[in-house]
N, C-alpha and C. Protein backbone atom coordinates (compact mmCIF):
# COMPACT_ATOMS: atom_id res chain seq x y z
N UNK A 1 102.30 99.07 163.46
CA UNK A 1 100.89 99.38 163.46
C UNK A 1 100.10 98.07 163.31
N UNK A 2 99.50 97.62 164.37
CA UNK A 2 98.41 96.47 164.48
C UNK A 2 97.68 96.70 162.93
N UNK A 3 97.00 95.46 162.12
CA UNK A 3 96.22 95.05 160.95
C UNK A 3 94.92 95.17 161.38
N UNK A 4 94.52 95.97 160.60
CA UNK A 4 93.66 96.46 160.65
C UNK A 4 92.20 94.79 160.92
N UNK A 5 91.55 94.71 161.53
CA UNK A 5 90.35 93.49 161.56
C UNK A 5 89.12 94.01 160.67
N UNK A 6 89.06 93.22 159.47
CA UNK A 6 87.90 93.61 158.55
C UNK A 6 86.59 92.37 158.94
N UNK A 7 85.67 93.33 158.96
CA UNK A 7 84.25 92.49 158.80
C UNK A 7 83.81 92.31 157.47
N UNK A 8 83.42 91.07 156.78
CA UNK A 8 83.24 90.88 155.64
C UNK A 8 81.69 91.16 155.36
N UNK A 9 80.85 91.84 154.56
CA UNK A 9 79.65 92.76 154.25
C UNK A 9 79.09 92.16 153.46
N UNK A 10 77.89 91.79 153.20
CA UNK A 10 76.63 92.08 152.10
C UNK A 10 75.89 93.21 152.24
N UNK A 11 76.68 93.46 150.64
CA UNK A 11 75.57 94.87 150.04
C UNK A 11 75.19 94.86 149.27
N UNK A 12 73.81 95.29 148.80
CA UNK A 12 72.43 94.91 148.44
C UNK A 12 72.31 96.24 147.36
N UNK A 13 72.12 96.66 146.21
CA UNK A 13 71.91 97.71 145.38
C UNK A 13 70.56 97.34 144.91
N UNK A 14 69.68 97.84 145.15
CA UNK A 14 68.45 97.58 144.28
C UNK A 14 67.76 98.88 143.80
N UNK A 15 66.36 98.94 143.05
CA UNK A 15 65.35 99.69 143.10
C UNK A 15 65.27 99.94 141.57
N UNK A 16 64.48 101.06 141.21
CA UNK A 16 63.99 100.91 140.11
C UNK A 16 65.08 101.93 139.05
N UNK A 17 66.13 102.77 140.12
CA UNK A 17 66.70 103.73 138.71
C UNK A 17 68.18 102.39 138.70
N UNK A 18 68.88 104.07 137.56
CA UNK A 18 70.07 103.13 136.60
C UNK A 18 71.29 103.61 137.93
N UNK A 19 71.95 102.45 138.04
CA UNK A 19 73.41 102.56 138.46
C UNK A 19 73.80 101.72 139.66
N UNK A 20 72.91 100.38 139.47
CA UNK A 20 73.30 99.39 140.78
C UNK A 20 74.24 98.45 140.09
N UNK A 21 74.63 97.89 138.78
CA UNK A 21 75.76 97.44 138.03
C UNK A 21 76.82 98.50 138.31
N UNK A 22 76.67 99.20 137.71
CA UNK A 22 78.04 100.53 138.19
C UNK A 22 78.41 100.93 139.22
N UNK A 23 77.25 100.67 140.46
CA UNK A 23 77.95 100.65 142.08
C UNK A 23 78.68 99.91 142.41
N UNK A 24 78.66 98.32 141.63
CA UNK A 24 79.16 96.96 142.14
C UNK A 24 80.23 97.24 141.26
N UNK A 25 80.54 97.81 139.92
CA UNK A 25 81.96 97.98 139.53
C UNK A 25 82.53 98.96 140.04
N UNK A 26 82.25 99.84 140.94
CA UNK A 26 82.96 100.75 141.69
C UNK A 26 83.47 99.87 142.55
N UNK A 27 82.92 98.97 142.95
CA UNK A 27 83.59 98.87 144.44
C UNK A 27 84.74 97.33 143.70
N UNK A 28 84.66 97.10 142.89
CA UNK A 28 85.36 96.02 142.14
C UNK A 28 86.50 96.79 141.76
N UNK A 29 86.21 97.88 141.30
CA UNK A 29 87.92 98.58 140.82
C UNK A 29 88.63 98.97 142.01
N UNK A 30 87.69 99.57 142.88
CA UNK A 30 88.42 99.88 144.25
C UNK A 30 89.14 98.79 145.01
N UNK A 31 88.66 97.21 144.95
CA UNK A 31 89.24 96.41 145.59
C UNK A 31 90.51 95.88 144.67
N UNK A 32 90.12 95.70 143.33
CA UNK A 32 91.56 95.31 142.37
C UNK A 32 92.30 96.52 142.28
N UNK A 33 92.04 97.52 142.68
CA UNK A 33 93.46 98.74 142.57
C UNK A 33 94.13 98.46 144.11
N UNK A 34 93.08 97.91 144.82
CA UNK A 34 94.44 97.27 146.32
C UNK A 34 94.59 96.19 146.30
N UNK A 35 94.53 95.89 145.09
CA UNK A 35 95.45 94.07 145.13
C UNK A 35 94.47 92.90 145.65
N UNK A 36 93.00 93.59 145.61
CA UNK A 36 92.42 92.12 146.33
C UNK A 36 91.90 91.43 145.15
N UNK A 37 91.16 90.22 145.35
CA UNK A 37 91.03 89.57 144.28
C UNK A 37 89.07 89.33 144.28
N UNK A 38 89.09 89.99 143.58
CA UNK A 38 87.61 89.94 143.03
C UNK A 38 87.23 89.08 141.74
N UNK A 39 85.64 88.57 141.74
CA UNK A 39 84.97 88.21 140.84
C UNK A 39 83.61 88.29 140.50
N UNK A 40 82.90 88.83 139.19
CA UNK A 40 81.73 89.44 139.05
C UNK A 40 81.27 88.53 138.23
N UNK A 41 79.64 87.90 138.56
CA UNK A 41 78.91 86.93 137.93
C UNK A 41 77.46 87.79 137.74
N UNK A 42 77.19 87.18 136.75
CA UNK A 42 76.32 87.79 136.28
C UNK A 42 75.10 86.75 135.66
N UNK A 43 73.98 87.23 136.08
CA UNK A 43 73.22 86.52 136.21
C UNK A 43 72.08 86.96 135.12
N UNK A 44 72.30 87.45 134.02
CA UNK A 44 71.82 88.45 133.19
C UNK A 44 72.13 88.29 131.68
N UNK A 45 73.90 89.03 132.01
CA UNK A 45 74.15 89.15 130.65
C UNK A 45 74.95 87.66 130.18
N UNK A 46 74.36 87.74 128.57
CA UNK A 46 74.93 86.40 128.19
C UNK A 46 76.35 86.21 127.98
N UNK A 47 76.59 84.91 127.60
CA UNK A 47 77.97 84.70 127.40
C UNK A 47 78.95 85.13 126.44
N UNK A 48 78.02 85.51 125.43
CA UNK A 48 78.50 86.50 124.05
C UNK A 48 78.18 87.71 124.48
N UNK A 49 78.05 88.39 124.94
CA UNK A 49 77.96 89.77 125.47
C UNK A 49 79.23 90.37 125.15
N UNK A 50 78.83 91.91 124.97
CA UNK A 50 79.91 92.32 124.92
C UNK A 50 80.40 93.91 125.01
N UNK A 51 79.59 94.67 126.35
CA UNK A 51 79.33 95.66 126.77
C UNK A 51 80.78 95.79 127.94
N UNK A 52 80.72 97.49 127.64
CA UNK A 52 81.95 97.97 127.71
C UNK A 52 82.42 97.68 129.17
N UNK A 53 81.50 97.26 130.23
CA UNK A 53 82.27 96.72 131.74
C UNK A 53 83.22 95.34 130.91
N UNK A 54 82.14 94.57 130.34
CA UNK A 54 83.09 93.50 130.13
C UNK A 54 84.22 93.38 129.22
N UNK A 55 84.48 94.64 128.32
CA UNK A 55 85.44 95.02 127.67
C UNK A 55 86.78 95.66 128.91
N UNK A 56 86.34 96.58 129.66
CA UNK A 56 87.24 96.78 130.54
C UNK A 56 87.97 95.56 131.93
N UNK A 57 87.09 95.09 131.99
CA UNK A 57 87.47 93.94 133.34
C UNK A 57 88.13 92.83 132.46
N UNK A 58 88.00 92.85 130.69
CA UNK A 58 88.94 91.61 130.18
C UNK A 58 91.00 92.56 129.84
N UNK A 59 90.60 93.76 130.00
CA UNK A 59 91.66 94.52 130.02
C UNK A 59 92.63 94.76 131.20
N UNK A 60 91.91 94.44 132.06
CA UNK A 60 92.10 94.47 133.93
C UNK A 60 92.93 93.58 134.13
N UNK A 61 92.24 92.58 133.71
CA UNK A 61 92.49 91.00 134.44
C UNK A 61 91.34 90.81 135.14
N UNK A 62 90.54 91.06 135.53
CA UNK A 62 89.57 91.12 136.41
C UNK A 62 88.50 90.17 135.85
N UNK A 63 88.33 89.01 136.52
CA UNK A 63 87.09 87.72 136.31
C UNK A 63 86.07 88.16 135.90
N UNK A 64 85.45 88.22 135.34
CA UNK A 64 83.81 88.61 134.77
C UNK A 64 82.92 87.10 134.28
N UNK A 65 82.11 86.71 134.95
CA UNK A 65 81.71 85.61 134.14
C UNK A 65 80.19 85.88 134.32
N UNK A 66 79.92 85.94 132.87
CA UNK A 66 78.74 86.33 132.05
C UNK A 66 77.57 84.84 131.86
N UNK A 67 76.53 84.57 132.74
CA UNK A 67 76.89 82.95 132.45
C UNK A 67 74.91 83.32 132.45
N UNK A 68 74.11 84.48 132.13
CA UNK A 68 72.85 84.56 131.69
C UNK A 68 72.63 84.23 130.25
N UNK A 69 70.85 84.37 130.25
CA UNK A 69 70.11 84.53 128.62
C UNK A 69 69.33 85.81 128.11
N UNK A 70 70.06 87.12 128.94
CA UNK A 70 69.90 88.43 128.63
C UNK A 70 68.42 88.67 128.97
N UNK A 71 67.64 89.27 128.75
CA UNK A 71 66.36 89.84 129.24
C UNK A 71 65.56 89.42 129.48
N UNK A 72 65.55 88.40 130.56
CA UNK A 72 64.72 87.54 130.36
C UNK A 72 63.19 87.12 131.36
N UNK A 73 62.49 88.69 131.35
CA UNK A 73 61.46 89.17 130.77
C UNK A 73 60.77 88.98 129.55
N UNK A 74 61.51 89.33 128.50
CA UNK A 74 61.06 89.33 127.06
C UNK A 74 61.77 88.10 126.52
N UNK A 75 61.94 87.08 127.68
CA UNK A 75 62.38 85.69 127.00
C UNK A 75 60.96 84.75 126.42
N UNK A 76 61.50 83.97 125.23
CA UNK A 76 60.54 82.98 125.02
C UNK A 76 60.53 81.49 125.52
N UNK A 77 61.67 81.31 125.83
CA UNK A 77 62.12 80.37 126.88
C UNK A 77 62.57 80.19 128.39
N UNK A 78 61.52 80.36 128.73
CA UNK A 78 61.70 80.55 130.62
C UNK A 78 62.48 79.41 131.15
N UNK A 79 62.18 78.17 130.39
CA UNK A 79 62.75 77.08 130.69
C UNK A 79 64.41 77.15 131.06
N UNK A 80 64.38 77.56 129.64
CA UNK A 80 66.25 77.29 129.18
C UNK A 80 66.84 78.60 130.51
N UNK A 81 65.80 79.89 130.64
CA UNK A 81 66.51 80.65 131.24
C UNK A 81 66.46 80.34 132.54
N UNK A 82 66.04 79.51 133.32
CA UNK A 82 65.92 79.13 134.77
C UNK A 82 67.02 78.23 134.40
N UNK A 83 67.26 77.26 134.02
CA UNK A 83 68.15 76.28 133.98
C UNK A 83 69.68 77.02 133.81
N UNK A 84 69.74 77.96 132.95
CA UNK A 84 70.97 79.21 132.97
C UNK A 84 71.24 80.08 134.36
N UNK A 85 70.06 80.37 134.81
CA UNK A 85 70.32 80.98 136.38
C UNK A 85 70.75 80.04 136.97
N UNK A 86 69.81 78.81 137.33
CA UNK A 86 70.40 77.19 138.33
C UNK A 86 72.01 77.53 138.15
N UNK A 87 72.59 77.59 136.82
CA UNK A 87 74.11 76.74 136.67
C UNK A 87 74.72 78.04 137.02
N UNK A 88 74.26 79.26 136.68
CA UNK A 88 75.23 80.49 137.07
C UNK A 88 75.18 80.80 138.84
N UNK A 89 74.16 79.85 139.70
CA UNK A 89 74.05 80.00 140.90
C UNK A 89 75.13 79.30 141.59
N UNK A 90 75.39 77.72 140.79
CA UNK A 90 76.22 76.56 140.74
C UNK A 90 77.50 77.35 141.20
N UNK A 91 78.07 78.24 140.07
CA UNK A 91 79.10 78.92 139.78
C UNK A 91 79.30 79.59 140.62
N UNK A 92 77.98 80.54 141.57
CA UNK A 92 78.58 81.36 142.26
C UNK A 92 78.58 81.02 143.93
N UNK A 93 78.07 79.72 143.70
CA UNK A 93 78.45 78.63 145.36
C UNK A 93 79.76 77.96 145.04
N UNK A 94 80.20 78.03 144.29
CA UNK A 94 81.87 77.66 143.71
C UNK A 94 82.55 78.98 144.37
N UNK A 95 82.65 79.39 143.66
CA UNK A 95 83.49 81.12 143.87
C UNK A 95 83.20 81.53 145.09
N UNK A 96 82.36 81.82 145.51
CA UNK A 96 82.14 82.13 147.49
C UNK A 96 82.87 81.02 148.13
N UNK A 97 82.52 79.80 148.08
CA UNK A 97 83.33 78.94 148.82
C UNK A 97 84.59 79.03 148.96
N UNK A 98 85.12 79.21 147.66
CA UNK A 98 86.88 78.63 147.29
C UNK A 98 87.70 79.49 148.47
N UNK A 99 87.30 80.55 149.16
CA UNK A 99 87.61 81.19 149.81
C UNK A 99 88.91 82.25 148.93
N UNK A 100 89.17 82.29 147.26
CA UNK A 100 89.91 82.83 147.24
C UNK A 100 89.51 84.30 146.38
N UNK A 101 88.45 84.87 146.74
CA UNK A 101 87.78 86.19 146.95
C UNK A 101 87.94 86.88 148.01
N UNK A 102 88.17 88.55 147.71
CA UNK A 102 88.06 89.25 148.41
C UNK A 102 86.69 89.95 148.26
N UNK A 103 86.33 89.67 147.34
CA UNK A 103 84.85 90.67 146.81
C UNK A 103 84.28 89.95 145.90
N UNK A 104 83.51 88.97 145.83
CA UNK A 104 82.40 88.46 144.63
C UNK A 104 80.84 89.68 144.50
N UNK A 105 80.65 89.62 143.11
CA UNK A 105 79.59 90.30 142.67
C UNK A 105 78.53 89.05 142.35
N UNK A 106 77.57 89.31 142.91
CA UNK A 106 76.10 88.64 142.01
C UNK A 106 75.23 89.89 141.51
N UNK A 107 75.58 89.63 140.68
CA UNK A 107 74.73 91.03 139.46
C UNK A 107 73.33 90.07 138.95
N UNK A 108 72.93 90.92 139.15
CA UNK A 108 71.41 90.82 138.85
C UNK A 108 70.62 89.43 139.26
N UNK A 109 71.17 88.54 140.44
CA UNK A 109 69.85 87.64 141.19
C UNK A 109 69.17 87.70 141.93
N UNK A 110 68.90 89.39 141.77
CA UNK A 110 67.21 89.79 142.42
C UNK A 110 66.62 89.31 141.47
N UNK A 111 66.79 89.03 140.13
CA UNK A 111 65.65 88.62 139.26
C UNK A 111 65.42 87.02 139.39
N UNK A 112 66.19 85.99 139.13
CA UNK A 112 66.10 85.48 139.52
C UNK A 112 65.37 84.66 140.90
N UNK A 113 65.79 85.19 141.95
CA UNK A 113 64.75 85.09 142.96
C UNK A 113 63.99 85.78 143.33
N UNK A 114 63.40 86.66 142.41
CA UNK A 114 61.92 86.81 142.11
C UNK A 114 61.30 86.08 141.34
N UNK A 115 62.12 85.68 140.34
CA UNK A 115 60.80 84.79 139.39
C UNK A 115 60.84 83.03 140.25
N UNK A 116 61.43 82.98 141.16
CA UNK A 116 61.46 81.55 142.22
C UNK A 116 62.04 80.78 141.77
N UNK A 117 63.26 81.12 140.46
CA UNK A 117 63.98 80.39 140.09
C UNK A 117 65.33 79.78 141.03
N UNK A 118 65.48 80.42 141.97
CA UNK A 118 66.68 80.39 143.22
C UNK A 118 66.12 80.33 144.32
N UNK A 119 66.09 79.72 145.47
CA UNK A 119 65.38 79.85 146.81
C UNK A 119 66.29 80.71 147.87
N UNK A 120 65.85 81.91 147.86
CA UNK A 120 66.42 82.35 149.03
C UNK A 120 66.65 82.01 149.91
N UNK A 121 66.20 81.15 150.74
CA UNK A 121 66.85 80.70 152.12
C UNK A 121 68.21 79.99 151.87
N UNK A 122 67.94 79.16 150.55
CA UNK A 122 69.35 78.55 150.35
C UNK A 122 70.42 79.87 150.59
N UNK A 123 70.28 80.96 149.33
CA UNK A 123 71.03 81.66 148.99
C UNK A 123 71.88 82.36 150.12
N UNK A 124 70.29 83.05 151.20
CA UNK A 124 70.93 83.18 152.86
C UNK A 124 71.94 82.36 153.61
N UNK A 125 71.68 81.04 153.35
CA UNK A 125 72.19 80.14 153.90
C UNK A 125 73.85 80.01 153.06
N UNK A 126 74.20 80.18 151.96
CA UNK A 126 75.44 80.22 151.38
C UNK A 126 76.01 81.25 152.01
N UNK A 127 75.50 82.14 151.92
CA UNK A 127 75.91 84.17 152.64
C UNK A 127 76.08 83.51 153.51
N UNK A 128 75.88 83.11 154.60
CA UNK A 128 76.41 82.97 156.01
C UNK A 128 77.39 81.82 156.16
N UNK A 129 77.37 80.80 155.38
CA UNK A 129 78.34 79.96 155.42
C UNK A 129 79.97 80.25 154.66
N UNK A 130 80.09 81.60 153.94
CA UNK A 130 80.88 81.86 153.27
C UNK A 130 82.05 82.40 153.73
N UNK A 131 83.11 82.23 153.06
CA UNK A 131 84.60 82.68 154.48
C UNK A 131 84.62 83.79 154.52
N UNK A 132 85.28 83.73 155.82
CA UNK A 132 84.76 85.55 157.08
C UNK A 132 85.25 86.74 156.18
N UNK A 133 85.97 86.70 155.23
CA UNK A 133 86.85 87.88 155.02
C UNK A 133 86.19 88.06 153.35
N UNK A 134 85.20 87.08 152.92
CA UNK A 134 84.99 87.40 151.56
C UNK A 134 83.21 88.39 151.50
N UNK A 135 83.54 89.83 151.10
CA UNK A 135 82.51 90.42 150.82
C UNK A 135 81.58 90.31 149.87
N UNK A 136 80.58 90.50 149.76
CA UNK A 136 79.16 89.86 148.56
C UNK A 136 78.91 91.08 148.12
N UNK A 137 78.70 91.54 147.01
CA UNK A 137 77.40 92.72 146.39
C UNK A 137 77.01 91.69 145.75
N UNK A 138 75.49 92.58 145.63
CA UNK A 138 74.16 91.93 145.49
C UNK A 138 73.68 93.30 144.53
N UNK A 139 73.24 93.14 143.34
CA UNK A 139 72.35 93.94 142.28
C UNK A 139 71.31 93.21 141.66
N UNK A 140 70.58 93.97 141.76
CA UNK A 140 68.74 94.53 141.09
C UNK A 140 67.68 94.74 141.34
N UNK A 141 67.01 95.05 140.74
CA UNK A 141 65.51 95.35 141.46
C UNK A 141 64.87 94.58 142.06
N UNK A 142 63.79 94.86 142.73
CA UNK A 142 62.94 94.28 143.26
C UNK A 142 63.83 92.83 144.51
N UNK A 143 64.90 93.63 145.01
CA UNK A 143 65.41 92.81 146.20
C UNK A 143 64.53 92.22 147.31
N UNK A 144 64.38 91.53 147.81
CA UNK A 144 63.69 90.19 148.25
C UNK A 144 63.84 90.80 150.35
N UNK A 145 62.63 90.96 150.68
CA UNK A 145 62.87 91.58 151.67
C UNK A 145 63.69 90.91 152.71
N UNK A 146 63.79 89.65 152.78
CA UNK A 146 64.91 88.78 153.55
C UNK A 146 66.03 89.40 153.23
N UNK A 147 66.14 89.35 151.79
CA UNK A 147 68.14 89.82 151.89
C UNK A 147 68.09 91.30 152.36
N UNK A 148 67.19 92.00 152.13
CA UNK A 148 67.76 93.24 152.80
C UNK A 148 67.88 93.60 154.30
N UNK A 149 66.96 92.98 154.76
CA UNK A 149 67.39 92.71 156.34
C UNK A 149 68.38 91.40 156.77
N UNK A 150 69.14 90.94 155.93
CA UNK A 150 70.52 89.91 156.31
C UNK A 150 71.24 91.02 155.50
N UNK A 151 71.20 91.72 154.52
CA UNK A 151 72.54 92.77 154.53
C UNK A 151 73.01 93.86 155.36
N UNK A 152 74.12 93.72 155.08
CA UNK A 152 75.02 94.93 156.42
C UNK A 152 74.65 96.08 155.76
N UNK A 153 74.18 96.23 153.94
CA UNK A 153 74.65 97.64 153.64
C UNK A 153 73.43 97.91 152.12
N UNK A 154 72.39 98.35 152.21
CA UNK A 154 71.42 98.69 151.60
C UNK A 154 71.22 100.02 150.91
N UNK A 155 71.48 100.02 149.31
CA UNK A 155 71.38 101.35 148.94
C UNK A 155 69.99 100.97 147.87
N UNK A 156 68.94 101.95 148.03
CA UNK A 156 67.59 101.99 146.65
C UNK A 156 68.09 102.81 145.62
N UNK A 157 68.40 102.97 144.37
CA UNK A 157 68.65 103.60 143.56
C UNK A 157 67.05 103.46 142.78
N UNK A 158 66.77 105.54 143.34
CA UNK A 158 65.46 105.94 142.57
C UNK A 158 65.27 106.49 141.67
N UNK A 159 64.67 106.20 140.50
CA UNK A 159 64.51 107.00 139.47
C UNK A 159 63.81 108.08 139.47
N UNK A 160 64.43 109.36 139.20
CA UNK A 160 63.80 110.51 138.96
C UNK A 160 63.80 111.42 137.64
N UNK A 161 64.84 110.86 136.84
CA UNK A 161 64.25 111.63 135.59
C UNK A 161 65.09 110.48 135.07
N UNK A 162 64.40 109.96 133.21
CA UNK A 162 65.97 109.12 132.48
C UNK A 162 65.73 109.53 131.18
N UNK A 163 66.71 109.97 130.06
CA UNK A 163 66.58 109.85 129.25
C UNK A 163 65.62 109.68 128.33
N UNK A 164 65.30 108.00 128.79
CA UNK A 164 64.63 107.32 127.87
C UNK A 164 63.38 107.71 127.62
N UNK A 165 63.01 108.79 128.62
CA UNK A 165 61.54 109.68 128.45
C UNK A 165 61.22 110.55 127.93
N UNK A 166 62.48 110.71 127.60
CA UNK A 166 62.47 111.89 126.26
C UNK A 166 63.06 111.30 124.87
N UNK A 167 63.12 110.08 124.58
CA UNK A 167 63.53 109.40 123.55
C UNK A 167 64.85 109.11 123.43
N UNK A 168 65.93 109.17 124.32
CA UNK A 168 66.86 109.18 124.00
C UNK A 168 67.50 107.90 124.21
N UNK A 169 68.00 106.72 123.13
CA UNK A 169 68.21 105.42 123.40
C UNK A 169 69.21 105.35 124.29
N UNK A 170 69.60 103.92 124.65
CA UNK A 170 70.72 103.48 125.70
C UNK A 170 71.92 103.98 124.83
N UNK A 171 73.28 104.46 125.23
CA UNK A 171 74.45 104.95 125.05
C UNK A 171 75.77 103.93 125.17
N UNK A 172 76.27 104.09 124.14
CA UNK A 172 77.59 103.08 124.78
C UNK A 172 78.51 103.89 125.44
N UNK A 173 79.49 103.61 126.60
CA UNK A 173 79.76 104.21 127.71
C UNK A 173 78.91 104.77 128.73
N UNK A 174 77.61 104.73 128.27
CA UNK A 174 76.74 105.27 129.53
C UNK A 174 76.24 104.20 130.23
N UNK A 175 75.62 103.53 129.21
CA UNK A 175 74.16 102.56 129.61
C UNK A 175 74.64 101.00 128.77
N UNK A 176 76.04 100.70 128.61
CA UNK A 176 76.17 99.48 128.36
C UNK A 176 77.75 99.70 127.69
């Protein structure tokens, strides 16, 4: 039976409800339960973090590198946190290149290049220079209308009802 010819994808999870982190670990367990070799960067959570994806992917084997300054919205240092995105961008033009991915995650640098801390064209410009067979997800809000027309695969996750509107705090196993 001829091998199958894979096209390598950017897919894009954005919008305003919960479950574009948990789409990109779906498709991360699906590729490490067939033996491919994935890695998830994160552009968010910090390096002391210690929420239950990253409890499970250190149980896996599965790369997780946590290389944000957490909410950083409600940061008081924009400085330090742009300079933390710069080096976690560093990291993830390392890892796309090396060619030895089957699936890299960039979790959460829609924020990032929204606040103009990352220049998209660069970022476009890495996506297309990256080896043929290594797939990209892309998570968070407010996705950048360039990348969604350079991705192969666009899902909006909308909020229609959460919890939190009826008081009910974030959950461990649910929401972290």
């Amino acid at each position: 039976m001829p091998t199958r010819k894979r096209k390598s994808l950017v897919i894009v999870y954005t919008g305003n409800g919960k479950g574009k982190t948990t789409a990109a670990l779906g498709i991360v367990l699906r590729a490490w339960g067939r033996g491919q070799a994935v890695v998830f960067l994160s552009f968010m959570k910090t390096t002391t973090s210690n929420y239950g994806e990253e409890r499970a992917t250190r149980k896996l084997g599965i790369e997780m590198i946590a290389l944000g300054g957490g909410f950083t919205w409600l940061s008081k240092d924009l400085e330090r946190d742009k300079a933390l995105a710069q080096r976690c961008w560093e990291r993830c033009k390392e890892k796309l290149a090396s060619g030895q991915y089957d699936v890299v995650v960039l979790d959460e640098i829609t924020y990032p290049l929204s606040f103009g801390w990352l220049d998209i064209d660069e970022v476009l410009e890495v996506l297309r220079r990256r080896p043929k067979d290594t797939h990209v997800v892309i998570t968070g809000r407010d996705a950048p209308q360039a990348l969604i027309d350079f991705a192969d695969l666009v899902t909006e996750m909308r909020e229609v009802k959460h919890p939190f509107q009826q008081g009910i705090k974030a959950q461990p196993g649910i929401d972290f």
